[in-house]
C-alpha atoms as a PDB file:
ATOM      1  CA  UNK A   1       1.122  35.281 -22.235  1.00  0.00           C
ATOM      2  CA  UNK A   2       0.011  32.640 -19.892  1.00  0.00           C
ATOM      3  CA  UNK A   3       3.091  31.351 -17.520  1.00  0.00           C
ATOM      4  CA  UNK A   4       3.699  27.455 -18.836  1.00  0.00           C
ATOM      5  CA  UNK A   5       1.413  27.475 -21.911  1.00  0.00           C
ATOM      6  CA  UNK A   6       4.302  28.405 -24.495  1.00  0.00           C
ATOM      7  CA  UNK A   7       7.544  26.654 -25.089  1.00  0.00           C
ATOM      8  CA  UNK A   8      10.624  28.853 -25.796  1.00  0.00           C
ATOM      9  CA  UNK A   9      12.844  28.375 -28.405  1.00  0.00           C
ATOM     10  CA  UNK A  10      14.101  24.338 -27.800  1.00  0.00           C
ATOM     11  CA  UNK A  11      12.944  24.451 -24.048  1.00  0.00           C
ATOM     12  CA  UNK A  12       9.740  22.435 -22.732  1.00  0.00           C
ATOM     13  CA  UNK A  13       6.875  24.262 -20.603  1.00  0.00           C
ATOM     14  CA  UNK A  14       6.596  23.569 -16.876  1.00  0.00           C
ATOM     15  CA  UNK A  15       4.079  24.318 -14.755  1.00  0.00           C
ATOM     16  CA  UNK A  16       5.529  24.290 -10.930  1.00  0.00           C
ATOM     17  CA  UNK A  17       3.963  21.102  -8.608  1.00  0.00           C
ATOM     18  CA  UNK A  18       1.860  22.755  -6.805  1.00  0.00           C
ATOM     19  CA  UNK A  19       2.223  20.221  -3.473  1.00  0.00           C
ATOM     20  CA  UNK A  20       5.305  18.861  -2.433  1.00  0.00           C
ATOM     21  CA  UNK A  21       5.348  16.446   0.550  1.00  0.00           C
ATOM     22  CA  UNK A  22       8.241  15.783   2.169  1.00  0.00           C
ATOM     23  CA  UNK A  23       8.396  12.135   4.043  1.00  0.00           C
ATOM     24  CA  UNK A  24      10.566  10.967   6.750  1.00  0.00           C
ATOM     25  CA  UNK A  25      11.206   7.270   5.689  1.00  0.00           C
ATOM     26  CA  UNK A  26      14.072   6.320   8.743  1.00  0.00           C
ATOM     27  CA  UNK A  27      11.617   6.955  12.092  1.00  0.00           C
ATOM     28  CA  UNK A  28      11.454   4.783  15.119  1.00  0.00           C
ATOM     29  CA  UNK A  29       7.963   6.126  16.771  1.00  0.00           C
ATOM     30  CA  UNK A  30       7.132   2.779  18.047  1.00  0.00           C
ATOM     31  CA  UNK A  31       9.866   2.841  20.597  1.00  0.00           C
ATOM     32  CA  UNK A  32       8.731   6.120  22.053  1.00  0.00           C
ATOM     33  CA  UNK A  33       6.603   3.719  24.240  1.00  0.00           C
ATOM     34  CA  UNK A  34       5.300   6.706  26.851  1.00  0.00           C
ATOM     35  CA  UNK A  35       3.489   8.474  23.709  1.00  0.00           C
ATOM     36  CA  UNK A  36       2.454   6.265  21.301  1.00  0.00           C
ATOM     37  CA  UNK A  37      -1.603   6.433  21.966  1.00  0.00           C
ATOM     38  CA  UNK A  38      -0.872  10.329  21.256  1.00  0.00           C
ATOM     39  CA  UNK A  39       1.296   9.698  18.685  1.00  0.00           C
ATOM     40  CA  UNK A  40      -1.019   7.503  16.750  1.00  0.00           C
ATOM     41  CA  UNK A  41      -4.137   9.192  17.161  1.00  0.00           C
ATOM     42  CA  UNK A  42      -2.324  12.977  16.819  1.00  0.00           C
ATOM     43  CA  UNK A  43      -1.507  11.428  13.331  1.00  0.00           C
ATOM     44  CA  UNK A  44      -4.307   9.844  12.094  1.00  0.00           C
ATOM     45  CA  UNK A  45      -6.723  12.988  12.539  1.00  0.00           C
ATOM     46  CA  UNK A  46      -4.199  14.863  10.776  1.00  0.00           C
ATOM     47  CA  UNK A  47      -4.243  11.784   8.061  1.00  0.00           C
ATOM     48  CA  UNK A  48      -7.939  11.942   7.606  1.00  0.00           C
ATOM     49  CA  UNK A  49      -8.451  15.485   8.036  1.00  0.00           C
ATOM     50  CA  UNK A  50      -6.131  16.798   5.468  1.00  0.00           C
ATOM     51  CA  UNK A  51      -8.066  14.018   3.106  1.00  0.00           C
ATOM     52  CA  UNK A  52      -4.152  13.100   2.169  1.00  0.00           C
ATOM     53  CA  UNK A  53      -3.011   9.457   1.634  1.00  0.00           C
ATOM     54  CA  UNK A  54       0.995   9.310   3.575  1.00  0.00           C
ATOM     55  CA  UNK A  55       2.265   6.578   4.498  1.00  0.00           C
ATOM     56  CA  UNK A  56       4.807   6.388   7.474  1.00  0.00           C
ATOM     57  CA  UNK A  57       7.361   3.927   7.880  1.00  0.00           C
ATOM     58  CA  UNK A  58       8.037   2.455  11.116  1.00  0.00           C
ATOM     59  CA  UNK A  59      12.005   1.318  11.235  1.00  0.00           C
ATOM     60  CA  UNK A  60      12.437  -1.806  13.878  1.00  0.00           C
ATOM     61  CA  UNK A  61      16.194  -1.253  14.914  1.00  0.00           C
ATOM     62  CA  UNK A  62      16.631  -4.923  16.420  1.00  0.00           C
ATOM     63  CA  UNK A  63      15.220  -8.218  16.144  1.00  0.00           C
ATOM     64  CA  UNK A  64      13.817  -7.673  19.918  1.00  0.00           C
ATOM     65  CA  UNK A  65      11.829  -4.760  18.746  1.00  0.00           C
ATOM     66  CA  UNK A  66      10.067  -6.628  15.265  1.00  0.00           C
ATOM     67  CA  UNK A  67       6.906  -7.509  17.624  1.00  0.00           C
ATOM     68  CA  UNK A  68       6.841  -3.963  18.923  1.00  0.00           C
ATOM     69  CA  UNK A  69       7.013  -2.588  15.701  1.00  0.00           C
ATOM     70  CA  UNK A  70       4.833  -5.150  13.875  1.00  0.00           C
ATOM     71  CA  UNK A  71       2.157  -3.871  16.940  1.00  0.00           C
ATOM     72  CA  UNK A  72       2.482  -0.641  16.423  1.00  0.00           C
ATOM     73  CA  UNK A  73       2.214  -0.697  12.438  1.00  0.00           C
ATOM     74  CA  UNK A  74      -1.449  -2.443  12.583  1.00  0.00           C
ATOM     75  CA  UNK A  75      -2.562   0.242  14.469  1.00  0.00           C
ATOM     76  CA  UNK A  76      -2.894   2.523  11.586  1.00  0.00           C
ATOM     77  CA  UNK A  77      -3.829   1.228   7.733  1.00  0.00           C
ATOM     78  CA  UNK A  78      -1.084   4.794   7.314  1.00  0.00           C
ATOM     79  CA  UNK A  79       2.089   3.177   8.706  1.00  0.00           C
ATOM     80  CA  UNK A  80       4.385   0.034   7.753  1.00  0.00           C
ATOM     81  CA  UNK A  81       6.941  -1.516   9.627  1.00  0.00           C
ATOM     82  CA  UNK A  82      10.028  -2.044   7.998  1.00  0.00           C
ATOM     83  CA  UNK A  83      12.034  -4.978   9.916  1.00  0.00           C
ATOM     84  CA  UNK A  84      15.386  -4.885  10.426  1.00  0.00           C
ATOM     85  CA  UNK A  85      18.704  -4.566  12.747  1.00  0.00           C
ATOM     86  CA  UNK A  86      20.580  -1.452  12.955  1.00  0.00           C
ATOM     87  CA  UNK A  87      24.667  -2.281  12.364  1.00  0.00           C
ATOM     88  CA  UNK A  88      24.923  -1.280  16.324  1.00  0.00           C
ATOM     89  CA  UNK A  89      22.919  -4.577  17.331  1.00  0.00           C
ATOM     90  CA  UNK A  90      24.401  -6.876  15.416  1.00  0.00           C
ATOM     91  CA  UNK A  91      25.896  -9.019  18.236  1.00  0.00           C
ATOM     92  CA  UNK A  92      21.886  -8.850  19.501  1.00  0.00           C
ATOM     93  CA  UNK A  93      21.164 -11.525  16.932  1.00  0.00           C
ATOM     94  CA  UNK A  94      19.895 -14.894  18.206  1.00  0.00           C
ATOM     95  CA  UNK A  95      21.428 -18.026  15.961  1.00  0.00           C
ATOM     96  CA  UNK A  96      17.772 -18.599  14.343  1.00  0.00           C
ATOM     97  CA  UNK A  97      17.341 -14.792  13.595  1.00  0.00           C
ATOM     98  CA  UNK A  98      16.784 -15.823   9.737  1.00  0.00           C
ATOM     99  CA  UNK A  99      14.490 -17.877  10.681  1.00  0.00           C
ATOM    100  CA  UNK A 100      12.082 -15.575  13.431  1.00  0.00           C
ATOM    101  CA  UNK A 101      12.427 -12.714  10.147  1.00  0.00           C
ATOM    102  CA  UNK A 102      10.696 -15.455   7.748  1.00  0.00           C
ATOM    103  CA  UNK A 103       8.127 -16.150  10.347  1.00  0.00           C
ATOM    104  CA  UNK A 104       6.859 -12.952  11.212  1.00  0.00           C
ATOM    105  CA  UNK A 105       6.953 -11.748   7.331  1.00  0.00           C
ATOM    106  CA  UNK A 106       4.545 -14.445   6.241  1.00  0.00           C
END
């Protein structure tokens, strides 16, 4: 008997993934400034050479870092930015925050 052809009594067949990938969706890489080139490039050969399609997600954690992060996501078709303030810099905020978050998501 083959392992996942037959059902037993009531229960359904399952055949084990065989891949799992595990992704990291709260990372701040962009504001490792000193390593990014590395970064970037270490991760795109290992993008391209496992033939896989992961994304990464690039977490800004206050509005003075959107531009960094908005930089740092076009530098790879593999990682988005996600824009946003961390609870922590709240008091950061300038009065036309709203506003600078519209503009740069157009």
């Amino acid at each position: 008997q083959e392992e996942g052809t037959e059902k037993n009594k009531g229960e359904e067949a399952t055949t084990p993934p065989t891949r799992v990938l595990l992704i990291d969706t709260h990372g701040h890489p962009h504001l490792n400034r000193e390593r990014q080139a590395e970064y970037i490039s270490s991760s795109e050969k290992k993008v391209n050479n496992n033939n896989n399609n992961l994304i990464a997600l690039s977490c800004a954690v206050s509005q003075s870092d959107w531009i960094t992060t908005l930089n740092y996501a076009s530098t790879s078709k593999h990682i988005l930015p996600g824009l946003g303030v961390h609870p922590w810099y709240l008091d950061s905020l300038s009065p036309n925050y709203l506003q600078d978050l519209e503009m740069l998501l157009k």
